[in-house]
Protein backbone atom coordinates (compact mmCIF):
# COMPACT_ATOMS: atom_id res chain seq x y z
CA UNK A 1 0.00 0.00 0.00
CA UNK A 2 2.94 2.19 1.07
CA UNK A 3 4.43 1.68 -2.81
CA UNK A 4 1.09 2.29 -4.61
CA UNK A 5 0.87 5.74 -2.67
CA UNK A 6 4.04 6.52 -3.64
CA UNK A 7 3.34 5.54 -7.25
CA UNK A 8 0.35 7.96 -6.57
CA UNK A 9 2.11 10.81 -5.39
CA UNK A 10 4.94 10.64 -8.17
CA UNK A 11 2.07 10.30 -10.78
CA UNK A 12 0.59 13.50 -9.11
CA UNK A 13 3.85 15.25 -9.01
CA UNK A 14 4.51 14.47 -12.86
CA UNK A 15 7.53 11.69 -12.41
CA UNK A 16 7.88 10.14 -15.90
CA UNK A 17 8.31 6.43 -15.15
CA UNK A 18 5.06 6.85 -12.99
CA UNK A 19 3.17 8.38 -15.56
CA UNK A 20 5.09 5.59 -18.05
CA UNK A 21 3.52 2.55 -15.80
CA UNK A 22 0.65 4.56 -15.76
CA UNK A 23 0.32 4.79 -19.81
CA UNK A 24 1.37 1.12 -20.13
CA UNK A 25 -1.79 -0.38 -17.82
CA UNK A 26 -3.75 1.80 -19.84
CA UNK A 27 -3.05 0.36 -23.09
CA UNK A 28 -3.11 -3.55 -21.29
CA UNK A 29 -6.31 -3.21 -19.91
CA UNK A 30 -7.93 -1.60 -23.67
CA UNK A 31 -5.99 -4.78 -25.39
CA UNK A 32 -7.79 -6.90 -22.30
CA UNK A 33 -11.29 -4.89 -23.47
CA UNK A 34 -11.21 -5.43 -26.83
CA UNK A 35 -10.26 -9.14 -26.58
CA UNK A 36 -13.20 -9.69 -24.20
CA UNK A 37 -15.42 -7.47 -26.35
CA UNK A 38 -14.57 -9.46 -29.47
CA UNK A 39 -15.34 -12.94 -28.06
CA UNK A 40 -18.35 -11.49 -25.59
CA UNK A 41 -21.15 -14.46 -26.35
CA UNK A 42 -18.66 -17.06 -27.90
CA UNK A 43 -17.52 -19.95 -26.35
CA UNK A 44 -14.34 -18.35 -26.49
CA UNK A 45 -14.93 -15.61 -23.98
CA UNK A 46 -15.05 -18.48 -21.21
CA UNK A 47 -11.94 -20.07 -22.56
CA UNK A 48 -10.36 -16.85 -22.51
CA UNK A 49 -11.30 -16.05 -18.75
CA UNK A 50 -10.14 -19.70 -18.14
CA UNK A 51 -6.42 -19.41 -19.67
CA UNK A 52 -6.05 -16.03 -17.82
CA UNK A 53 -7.32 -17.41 -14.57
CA UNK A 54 -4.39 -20.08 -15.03
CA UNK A 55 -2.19 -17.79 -15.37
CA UNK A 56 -2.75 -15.43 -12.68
CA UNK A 57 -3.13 -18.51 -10.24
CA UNK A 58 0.22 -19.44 -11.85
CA UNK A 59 2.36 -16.30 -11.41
CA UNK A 60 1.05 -15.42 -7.76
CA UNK A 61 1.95 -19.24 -6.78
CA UNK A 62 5.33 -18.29 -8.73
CA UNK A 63 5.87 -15.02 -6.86
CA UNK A 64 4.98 -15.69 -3.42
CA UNK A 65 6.26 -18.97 -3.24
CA UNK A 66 9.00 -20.03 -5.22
CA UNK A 67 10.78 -16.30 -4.88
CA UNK A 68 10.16 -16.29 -1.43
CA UNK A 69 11.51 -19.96 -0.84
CA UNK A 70 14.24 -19.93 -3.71
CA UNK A 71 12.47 -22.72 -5.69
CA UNK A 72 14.63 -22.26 -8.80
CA UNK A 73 13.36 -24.99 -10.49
CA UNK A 74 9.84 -23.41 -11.07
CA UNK A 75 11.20 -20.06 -11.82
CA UNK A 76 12.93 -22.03 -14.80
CA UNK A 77 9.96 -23.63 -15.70
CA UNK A 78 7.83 -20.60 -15.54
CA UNK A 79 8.54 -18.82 -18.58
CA UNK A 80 8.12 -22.27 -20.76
CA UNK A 81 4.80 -22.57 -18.87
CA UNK A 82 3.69 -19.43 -19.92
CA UNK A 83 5.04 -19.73 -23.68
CA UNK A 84 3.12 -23.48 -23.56
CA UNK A 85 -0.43 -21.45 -22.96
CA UNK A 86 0.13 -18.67 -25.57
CA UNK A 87 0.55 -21.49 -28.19
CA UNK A 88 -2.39 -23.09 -26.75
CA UNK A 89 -4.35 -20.37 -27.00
CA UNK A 90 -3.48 -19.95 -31.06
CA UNK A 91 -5.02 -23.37 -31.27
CA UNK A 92 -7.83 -23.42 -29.21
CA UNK A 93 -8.69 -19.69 -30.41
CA UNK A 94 -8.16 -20.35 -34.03
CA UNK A 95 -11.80 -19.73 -35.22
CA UNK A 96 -11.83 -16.88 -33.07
CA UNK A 97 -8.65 -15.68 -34.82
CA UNK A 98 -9.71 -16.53 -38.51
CA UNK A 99 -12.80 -14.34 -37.78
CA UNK A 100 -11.17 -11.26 -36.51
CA UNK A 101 -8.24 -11.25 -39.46
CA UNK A 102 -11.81 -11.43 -41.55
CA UNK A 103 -12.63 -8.77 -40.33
CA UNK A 104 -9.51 -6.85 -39.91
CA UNK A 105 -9.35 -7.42 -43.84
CA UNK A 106 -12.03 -6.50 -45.09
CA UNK A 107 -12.01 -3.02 -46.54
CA UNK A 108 -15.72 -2.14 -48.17
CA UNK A 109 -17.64 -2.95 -51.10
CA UNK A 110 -16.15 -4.70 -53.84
CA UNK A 111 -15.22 -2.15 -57.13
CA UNK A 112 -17.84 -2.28 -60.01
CA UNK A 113 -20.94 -4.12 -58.26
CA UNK A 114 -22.41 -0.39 -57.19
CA UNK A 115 -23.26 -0.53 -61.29
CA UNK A 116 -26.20 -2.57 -61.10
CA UNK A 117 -27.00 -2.68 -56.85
CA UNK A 118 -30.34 -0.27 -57.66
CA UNK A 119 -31.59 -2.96 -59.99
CA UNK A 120 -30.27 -5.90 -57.74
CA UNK A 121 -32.07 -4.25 -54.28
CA UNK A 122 -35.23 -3.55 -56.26
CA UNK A 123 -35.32 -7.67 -57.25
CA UNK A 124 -34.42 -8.95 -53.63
CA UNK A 125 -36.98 -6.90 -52.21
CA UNK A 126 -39.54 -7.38 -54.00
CA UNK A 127 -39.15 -11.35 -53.09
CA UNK A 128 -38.49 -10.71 -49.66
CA UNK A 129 -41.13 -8.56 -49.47
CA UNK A 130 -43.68 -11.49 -51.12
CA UNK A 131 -41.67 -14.37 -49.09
CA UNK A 132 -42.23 -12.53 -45.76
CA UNK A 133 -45.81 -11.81 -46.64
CA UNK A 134 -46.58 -15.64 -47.65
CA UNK A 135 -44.61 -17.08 -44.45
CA UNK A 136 -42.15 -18.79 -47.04
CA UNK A 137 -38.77 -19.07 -45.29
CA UNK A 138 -35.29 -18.25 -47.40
CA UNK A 139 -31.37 -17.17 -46.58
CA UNK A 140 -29.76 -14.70 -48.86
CA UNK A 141 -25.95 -13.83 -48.62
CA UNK A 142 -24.64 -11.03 -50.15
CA UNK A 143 -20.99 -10.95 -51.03
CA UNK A 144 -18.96 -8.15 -50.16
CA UNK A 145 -15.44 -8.04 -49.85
CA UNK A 146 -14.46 -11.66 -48.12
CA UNK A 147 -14.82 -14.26 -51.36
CA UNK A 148 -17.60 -16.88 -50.72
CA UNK A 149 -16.17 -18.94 -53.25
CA UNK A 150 -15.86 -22.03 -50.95
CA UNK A 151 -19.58 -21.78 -50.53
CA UNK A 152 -20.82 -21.20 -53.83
CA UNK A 153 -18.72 -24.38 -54.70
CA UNK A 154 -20.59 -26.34 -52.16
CA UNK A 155 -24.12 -25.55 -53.78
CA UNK A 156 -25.72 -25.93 -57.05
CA UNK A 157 -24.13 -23.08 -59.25
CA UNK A 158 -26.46 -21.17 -61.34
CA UNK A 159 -24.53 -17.82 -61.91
CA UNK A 160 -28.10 -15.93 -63.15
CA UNK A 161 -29.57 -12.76 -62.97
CA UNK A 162 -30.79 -11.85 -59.56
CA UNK A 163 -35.25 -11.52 -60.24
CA UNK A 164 -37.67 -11.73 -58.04
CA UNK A 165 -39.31 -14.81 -59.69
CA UNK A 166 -36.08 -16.62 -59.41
CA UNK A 167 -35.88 -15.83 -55.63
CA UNK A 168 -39.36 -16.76 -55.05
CA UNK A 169 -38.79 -20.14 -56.91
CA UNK A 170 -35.72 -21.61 -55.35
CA UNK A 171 -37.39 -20.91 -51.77
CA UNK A 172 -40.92 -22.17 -52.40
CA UNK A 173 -41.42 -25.34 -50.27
CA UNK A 174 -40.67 -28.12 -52.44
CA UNK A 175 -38.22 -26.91 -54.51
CA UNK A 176 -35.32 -29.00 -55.08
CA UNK A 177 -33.01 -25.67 -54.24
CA UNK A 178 -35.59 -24.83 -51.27
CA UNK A 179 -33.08 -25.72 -48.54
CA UNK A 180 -30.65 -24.25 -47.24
CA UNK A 181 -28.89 -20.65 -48.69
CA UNK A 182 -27.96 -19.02 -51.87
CA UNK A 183 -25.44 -16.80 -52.65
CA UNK A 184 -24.87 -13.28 -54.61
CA UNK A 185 -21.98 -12.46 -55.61
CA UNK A 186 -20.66 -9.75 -57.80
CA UNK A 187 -24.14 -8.60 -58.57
CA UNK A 188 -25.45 -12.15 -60.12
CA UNK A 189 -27.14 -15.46 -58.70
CA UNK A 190 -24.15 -17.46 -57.66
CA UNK A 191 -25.43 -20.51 -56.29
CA UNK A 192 -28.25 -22.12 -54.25
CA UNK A 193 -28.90 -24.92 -51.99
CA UNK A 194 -25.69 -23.77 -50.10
CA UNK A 195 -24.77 -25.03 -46.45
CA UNK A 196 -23.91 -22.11 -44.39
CA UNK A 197 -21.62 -22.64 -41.43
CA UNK A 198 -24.07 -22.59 -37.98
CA UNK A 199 -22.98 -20.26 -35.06
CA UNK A 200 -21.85 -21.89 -31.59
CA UNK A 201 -23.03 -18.68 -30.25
CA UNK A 202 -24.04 -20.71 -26.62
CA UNK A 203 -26.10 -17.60 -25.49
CA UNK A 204 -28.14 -17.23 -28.79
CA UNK A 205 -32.19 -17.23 -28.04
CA UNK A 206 -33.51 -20.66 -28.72
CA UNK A 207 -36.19 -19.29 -30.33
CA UNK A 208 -34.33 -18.81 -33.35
CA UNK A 209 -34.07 -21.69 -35.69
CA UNK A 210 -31.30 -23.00 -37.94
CA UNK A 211 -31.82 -20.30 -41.02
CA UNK A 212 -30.65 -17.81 -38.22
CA UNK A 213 -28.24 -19.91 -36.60
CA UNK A 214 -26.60 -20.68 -40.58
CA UNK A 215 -26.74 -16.75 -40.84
CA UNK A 216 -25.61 -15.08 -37.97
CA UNK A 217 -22.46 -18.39 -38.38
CA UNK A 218 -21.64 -16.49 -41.91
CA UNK A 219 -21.27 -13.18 -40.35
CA UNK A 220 -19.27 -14.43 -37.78
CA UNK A 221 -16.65 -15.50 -40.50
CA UNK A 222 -17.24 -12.90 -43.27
CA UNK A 223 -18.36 -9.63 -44.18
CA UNK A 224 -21.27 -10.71 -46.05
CA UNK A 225 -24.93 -9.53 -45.19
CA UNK A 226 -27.38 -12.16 -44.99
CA UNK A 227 -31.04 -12.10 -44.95
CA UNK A 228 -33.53 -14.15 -43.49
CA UNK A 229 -36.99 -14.63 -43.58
CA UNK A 230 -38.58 -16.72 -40.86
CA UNK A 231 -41.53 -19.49 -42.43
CA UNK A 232 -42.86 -19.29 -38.99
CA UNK A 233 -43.83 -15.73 -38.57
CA UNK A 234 -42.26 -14.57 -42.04
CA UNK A 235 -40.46 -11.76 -40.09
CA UNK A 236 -37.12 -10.61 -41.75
CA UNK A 237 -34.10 -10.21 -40.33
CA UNK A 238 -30.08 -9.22 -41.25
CA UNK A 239 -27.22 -10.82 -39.70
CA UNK A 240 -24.11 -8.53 -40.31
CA UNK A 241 -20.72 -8.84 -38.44
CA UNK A 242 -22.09 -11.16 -35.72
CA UNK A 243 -25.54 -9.04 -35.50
CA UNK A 244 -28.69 -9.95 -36.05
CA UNK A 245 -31.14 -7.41 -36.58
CA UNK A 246 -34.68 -7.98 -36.64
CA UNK A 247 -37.51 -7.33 -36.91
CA UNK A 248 -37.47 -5.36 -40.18
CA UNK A 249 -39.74 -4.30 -42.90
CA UNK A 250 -38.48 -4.12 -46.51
CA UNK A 251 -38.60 -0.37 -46.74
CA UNK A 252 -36.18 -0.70 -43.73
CA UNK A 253 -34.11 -3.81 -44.70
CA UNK A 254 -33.66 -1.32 -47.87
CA UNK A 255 -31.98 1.33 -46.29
CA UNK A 256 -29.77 -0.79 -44.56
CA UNK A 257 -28.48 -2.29 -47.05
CA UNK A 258 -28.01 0.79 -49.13
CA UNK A 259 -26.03 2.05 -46.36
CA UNK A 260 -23.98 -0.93 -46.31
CA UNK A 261 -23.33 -1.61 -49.85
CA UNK A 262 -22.49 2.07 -50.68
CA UNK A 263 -19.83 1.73 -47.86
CA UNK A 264 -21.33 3.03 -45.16
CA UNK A 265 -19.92 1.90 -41.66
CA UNK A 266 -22.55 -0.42 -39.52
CA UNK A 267 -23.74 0.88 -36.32
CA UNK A 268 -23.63 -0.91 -33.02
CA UNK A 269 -26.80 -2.33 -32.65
CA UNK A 270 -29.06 -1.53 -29.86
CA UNK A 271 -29.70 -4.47 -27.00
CA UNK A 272 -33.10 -5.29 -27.50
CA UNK A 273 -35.03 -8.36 -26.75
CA UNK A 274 -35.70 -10.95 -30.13
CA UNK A 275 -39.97 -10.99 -30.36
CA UNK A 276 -41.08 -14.76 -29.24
CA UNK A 277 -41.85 -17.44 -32.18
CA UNK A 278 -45.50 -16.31 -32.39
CA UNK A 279 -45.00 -12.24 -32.62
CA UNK A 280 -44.92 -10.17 -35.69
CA UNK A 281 -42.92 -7.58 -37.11
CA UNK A 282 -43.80 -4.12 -36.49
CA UNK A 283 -45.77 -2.17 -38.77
CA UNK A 284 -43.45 0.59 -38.54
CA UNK A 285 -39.48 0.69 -39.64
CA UNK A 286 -36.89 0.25 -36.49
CA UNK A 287 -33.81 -0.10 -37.88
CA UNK A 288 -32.11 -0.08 -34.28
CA UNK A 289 -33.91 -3.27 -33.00
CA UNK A 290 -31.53 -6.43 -32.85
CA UNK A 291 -29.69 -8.46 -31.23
CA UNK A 292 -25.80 -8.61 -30.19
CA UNK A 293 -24.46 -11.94 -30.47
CA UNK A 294 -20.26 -10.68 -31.00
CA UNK A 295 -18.31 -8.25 -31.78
């Protein structure tokens, strides 16, 4: 205690290794932050409190014991201890990792598809528009600037002008290309029937079914946006970046995705409760309702 108020005083007094220390905890606890922000409602936000734990538990059993009763041998081992968790950590966090180099990459819409986005907005909402209205359920990625090529390889290729009636099709129950997602990429059709990777989001609302789940698991890894409309209450929804906002109307979905495929940067969502499996989507536009699931 005696130390810390004499840190305190030299801080005061304008001592430059205080103010140092001072400027160094600063910047470790806003590297702690944004880790903790990042994984916040991933599996790997417990794993990360976990390894940390461990190593606190570690270096106080370190420094009050073996420095106190000359214990060399665990002062040796220490620092290999430490270096065995950090490369640990790169496996165990290695989704976590892929994601945020995603997302550290990813620089804004790709050149040339503004060209025909009017044309391609006014097609997909028109069908969402009629798929929400007739309960018919559908997921809809749109490309940006991480490649979906992987995907698009997975599904049944049609590389076709994005229409309504084509939408509507491919989603209408019993349709051989009814399951699962399709794809847009560079302003065309890419593929259907595409297997989008499901979220382990633990703390999701099990209300939500699998089309959400497969959606808000895309944004976790890209930057695509990806639309869903629920066959159970046909409300619509956009997962973006690890958000899922909903519920929307198409004159809002609209704007939203103007805004984010003419490179505008997305908002942080506001913390608001999903509507249960039997509500409906507002008759007004609320762009700000969603839900956080990462960051």
């Amino acid at each position: 205690m005696d130390e810390l108020l004499n840190w305190i005083r030299r801080l005061f007094r304008g001592d430059v290794v205080a103010i140092g220390v001072l400027a160094e905890w600063v910047i470790i606890g806003t590297g702690v932050y944004v880790i903790l922000r990042f994984l916040r409602g991933t599996r790997g936000a417990n794993l990360f409190r976990g390894m940390a734990l461990l190593l606190l538990l570690v270096t106080v059993v370190v420094k009050l014991v073996a420095d106190r009763f000359n214990l060399d041998r665990i002062q040796a081992a220490y620092p290999t201890f430490v270096m065995g968790v950090i490369l640990v950590g790169i496996v165990v966090f290695q989704p976590e990792l892929r994601r945020a180099l995603m997302h550290l990459g990813a620089t804004g819409w790709l050149p040339g598809f503004s060209r025909d986005v009017v044309a391609m907005l006014d097609e997909l909402i028109e069908s969402v528009s009629y798929l929400s209205r007739n309960k018919v359920g559908a997921l809809m990625a749109i490309e940006r600037n991480t490649e979906l090529g992987g995907l698009i390889a997975s599904g049944c290729k049609l590389d076709a002008e994005v229409t309504a009636q084509l939408l509507n099709t491919i989603f209408w129950p019993g349709s051989a290309l009814h399951d699962m997602g399709a794809v847009i990429s560079q302003g065309r059709l890419a593929a259907a029937a595409v297997q989008f990777p499901l979220t382990d989001n633990e703390s999701l609302d099990p209300s939500l079914g699998s089309r959400h789940r497969a959606a808000l698991g895309l944004s976790e890894e890209s930057d695509a946006l990806i639309i869903v409309v629920s066959e159970e209450t046909g409300i619509i929804s956009l997962a973006e970046h690890g958000h899922l906002h909903r519920p929307l109307t198409p004159d809002t979905l609209r704007s939203l995705l103007e805004a984010r495929l003419g490179g505008g940067t997305p908002s942080e969502p506001a913390l608001e409760p999903t509507p249960a499996a039997g509500e409906t989507a507002p008759s007004t536009p609320d762009a700000r309702t969603s839900i956080h699931t990462a960051t």
